[in-house]
C-alpha atoms as a PDB file:
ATOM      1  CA  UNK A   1       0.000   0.000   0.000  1.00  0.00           C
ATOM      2  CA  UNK A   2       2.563   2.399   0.734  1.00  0.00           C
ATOM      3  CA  UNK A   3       4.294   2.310  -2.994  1.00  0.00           C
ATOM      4  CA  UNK A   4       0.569   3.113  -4.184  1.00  0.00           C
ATOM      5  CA  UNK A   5       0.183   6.238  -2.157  1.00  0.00           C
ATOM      6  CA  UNK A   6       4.203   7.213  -3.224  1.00  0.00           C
ATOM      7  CA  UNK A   7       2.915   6.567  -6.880  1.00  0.00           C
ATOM      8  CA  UNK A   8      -0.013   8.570  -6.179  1.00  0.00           C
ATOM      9  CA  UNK A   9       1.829  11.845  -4.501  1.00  0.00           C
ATOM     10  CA  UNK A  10       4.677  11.614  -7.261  1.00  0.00           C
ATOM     11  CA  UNK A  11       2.270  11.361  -9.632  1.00  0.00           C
ATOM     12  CA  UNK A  12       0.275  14.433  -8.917  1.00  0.00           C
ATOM     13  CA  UNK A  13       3.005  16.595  -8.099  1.00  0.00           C
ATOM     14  CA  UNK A  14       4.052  15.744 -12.197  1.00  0.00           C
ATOM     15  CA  UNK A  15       0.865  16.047 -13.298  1.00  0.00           C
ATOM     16  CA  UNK A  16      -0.057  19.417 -11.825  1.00  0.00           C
ATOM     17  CA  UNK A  17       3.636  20.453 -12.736  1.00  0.00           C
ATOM     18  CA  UNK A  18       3.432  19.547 -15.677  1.00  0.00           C
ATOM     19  CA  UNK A  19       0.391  21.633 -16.544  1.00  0.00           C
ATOM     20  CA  UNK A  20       2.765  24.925 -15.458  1.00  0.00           C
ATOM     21  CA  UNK A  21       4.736  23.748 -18.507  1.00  0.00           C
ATOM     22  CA  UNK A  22       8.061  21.537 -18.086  1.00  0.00           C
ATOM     23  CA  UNK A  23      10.170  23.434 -16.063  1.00  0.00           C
ATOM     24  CA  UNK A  24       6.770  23.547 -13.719  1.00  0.00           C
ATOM     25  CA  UNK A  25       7.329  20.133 -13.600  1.00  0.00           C
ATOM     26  CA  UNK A  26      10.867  20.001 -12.826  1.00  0.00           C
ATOM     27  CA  UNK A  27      10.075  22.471  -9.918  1.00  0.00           C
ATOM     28  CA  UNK A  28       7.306  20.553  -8.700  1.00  0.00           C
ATOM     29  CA  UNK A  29       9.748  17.750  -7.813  1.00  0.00           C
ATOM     30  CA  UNK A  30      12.125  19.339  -6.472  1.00  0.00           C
ATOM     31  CA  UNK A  31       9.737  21.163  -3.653  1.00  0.00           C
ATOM     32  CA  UNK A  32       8.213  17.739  -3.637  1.00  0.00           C
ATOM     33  CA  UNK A  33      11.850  16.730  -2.540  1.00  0.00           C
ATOM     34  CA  UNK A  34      12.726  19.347  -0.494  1.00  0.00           C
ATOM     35  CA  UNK A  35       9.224  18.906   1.473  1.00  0.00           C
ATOM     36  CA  UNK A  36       9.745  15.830   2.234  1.00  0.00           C
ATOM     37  CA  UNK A  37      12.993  16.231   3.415  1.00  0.00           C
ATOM     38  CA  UNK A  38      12.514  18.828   5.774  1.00  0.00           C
ATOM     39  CA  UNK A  39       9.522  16.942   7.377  1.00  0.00           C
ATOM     40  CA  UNK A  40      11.998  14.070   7.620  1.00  0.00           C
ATOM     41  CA  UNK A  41      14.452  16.408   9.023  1.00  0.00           C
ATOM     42  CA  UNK A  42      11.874  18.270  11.717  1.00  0.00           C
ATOM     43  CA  UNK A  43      11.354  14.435  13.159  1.00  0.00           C
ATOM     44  CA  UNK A  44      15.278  12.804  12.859  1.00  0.00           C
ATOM     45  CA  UNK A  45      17.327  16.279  12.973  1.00  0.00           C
ATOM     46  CA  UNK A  46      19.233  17.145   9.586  1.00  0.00           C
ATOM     47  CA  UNK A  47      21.876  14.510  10.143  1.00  0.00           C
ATOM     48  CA  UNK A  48      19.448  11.334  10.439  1.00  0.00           C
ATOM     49  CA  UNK A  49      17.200  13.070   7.538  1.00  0.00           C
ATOM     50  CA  UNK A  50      20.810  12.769   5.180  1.00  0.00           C
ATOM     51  CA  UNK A  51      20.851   9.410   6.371  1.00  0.00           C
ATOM     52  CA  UNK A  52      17.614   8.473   6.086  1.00  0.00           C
ATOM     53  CA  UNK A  53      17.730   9.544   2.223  1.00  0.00           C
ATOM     54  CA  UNK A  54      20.750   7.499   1.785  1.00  0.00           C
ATOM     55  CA  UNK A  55      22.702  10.307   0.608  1.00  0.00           C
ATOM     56  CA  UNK A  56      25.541   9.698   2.757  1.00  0.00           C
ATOM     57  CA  UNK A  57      25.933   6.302   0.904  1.00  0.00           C
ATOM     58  CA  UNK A  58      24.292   7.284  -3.066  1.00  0.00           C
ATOM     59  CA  UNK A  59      27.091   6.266  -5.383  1.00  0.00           C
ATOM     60  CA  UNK A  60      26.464   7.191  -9.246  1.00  0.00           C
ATOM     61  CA  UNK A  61      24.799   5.920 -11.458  1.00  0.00           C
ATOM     62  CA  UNK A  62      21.059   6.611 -10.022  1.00  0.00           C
ATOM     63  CA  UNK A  63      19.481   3.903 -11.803  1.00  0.00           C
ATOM     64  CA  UNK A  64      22.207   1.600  -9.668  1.00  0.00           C
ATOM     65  CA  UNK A  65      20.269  -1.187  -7.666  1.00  0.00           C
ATOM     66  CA  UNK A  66      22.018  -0.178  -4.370  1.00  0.00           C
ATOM     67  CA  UNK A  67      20.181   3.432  -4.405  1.00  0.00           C
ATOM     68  CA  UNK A  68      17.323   2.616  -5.300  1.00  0.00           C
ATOM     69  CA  UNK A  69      16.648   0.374  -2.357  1.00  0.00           C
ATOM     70  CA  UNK A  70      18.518   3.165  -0.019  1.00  0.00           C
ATOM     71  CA  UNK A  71      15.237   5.694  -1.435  1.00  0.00           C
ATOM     72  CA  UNK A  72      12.822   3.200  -0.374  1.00  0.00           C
ATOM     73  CA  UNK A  73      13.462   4.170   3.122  1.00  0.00           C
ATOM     74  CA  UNK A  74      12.427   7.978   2.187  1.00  0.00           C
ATOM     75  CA  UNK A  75       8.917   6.364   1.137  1.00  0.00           C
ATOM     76  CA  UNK A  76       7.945   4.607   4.530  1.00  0.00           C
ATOM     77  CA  UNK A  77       5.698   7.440   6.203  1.00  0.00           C
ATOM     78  CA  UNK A  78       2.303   7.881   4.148  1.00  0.00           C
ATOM     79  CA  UNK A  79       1.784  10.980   6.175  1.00  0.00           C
ATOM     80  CA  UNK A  80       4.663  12.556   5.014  1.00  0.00           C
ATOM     81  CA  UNK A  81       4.789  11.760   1.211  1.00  0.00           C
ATOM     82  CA  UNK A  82       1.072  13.046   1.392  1.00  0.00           C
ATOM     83  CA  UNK A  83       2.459  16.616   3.184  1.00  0.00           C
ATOM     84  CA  UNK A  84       5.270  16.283   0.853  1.00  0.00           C
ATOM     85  CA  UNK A  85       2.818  16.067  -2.246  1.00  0.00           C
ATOM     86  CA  UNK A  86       0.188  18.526  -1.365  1.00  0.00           C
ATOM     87  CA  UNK A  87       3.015  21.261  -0.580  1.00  0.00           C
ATOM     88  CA  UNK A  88       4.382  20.721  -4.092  1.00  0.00           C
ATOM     89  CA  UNK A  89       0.861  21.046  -5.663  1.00  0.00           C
ATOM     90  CA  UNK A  90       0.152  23.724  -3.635  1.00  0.00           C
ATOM     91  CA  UNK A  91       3.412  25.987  -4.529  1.00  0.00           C
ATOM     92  CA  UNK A  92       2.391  25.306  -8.544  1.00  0.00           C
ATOM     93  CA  UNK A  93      -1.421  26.020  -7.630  1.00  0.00           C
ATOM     94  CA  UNK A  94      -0.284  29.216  -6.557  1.00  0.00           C
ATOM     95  CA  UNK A  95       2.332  29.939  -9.302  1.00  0.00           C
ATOM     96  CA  UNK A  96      -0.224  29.657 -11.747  1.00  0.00           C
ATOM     97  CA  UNK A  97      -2.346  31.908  -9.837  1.00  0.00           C
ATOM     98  CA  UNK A  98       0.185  34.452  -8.716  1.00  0.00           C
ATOM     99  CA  UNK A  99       2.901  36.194  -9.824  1.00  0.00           C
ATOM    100  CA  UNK A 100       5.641  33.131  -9.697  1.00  0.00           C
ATOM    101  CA  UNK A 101       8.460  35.844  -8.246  1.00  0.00           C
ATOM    102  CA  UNK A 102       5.982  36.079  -5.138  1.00  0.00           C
ATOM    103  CA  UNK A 103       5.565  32.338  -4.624  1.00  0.00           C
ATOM    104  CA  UNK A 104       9.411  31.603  -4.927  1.00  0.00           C
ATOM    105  CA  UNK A 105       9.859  34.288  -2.477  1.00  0.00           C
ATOM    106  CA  UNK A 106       7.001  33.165   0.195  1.00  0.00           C
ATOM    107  CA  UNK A 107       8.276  29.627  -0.591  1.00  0.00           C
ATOM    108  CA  UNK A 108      11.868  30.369   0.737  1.00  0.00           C
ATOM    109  CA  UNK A 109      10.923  31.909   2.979  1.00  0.00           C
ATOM    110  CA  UNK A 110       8.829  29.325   4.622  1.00  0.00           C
ATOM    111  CA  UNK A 111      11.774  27.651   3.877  1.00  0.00           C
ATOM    112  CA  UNK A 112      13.865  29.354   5.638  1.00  0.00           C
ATOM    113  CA  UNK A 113      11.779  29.478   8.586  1.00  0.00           C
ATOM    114  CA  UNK A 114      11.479  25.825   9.040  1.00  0.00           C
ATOM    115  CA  UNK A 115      15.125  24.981   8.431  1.00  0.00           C
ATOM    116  CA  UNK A 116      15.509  27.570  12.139  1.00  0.00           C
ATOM    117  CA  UNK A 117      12.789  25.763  13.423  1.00  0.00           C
ATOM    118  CA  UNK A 118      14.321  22.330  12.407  1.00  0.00           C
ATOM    119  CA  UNK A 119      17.358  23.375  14.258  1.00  0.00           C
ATOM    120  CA  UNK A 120      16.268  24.997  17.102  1.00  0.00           C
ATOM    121  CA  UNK A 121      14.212  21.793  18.230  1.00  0.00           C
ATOM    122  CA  UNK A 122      16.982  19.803  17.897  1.00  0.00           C
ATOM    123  CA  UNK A 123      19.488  22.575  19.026  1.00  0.00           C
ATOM    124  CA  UNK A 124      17.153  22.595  22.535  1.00  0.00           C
ATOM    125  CA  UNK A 125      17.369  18.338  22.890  1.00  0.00           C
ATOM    126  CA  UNK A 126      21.106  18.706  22.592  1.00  0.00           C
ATOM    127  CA  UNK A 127      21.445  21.163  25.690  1.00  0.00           C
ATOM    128  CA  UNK A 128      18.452  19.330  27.405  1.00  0.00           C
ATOM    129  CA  UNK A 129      21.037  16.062  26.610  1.00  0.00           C
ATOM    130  CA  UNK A 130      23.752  18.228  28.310  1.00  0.00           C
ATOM    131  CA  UNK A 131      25.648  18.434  25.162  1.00  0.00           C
ATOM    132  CA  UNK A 132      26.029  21.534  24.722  1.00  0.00           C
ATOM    133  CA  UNK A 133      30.076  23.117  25.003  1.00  0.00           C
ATOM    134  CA  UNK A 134      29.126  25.252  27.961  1.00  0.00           C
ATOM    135  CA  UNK A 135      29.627  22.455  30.182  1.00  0.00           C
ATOM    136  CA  UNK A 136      33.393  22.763  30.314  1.00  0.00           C
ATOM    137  CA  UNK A 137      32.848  26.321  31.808  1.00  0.00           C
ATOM    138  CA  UNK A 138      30.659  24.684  34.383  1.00  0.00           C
ATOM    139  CA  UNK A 139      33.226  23.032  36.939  1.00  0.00           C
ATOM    140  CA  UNK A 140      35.750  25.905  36.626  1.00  0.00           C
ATOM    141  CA  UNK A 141      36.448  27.767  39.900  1.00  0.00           C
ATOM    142  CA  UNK A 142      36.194  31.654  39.696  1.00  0.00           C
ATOM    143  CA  UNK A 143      33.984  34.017  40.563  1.00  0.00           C
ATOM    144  CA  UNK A 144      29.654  33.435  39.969  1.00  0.00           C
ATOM    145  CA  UNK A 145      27.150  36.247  39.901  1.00  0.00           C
ATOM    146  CA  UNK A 146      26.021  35.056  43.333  1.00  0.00           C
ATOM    147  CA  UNK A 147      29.638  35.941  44.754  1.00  0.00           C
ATOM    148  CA  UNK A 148      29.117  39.627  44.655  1.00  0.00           C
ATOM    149  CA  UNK A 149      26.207  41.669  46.128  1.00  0.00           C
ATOM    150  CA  UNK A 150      24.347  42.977  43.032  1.00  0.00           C
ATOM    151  CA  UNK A 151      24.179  46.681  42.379  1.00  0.00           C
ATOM    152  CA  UNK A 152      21.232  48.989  40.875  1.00  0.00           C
END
């Protein structure tokens, strides 16, 4: 079931880009891509997203047997190929109803915004982990603010 609902998202996201003429369609997949790959990333971190693509390990040629079962992994979560689809038909929905420079622009920029968001989650369970580099300041003897009376 899950290859048919993969089919399915790919499948629109050509379809609809393909109706903003070929390049539509080539930009279609790529948000389709980069969609899905962020909402991989907001769950694993940008690290285990890389590795969940298999891009750490993709040796060329594409069409090799090797990468092809590495993408399969990128196709396990319905939910997120769905997301990942209806963004990408969303961004040519709206390129074909407004001016395409204002899309590209609102689409980096949401972008943008979730790539800080990405890392600030996953900047926050690192220093909730206690791995954070201020802990070598920690255990050092010297003055604290408590030492001194404070001031006004």
């Amino acid at each position: 079931m899950q290859y048919w609902i993969a089919a399915f998202a790919v499948a629109v996201v050509v379809v609809v880009g393909y109706a903003a003429g070929p390049l539509g369609a080539v930009i279609s997949v790529l948000a389709f891509l980069i969609a899905l790959f962020l909402l991989w990333a907001r769950e694993l971190g940008f690290a285990g997203a890389w590795t969940k693509f298999g891009l750490n390990r993709f040796s060329p040629p594409l069409w090799k047997r090797e990468n092809w079962e590495q993408f399969e992994g990128i196709f396990a979560d319905r939910e997120k190929v769905v997301k990942a689809g209806s963004i990408a038909a969303s961004l040519i929905a709206l390129s074909m109803m407004l001016p395409r420079n204002m899309v590209v622009i609102a689409f980096l920029a949401i972008a943008v915004w979730a790539v800080v968001e990405i890392y600030r989650a996953n900047g926050s369970v690192a220093r909730a982990a206690g791995n954070n580099n201020l802990d070598q300041f920690a255990s050092r003897p010297g003055s604290t603010r408590t030492d001194n009376p404070r001031i006004n």
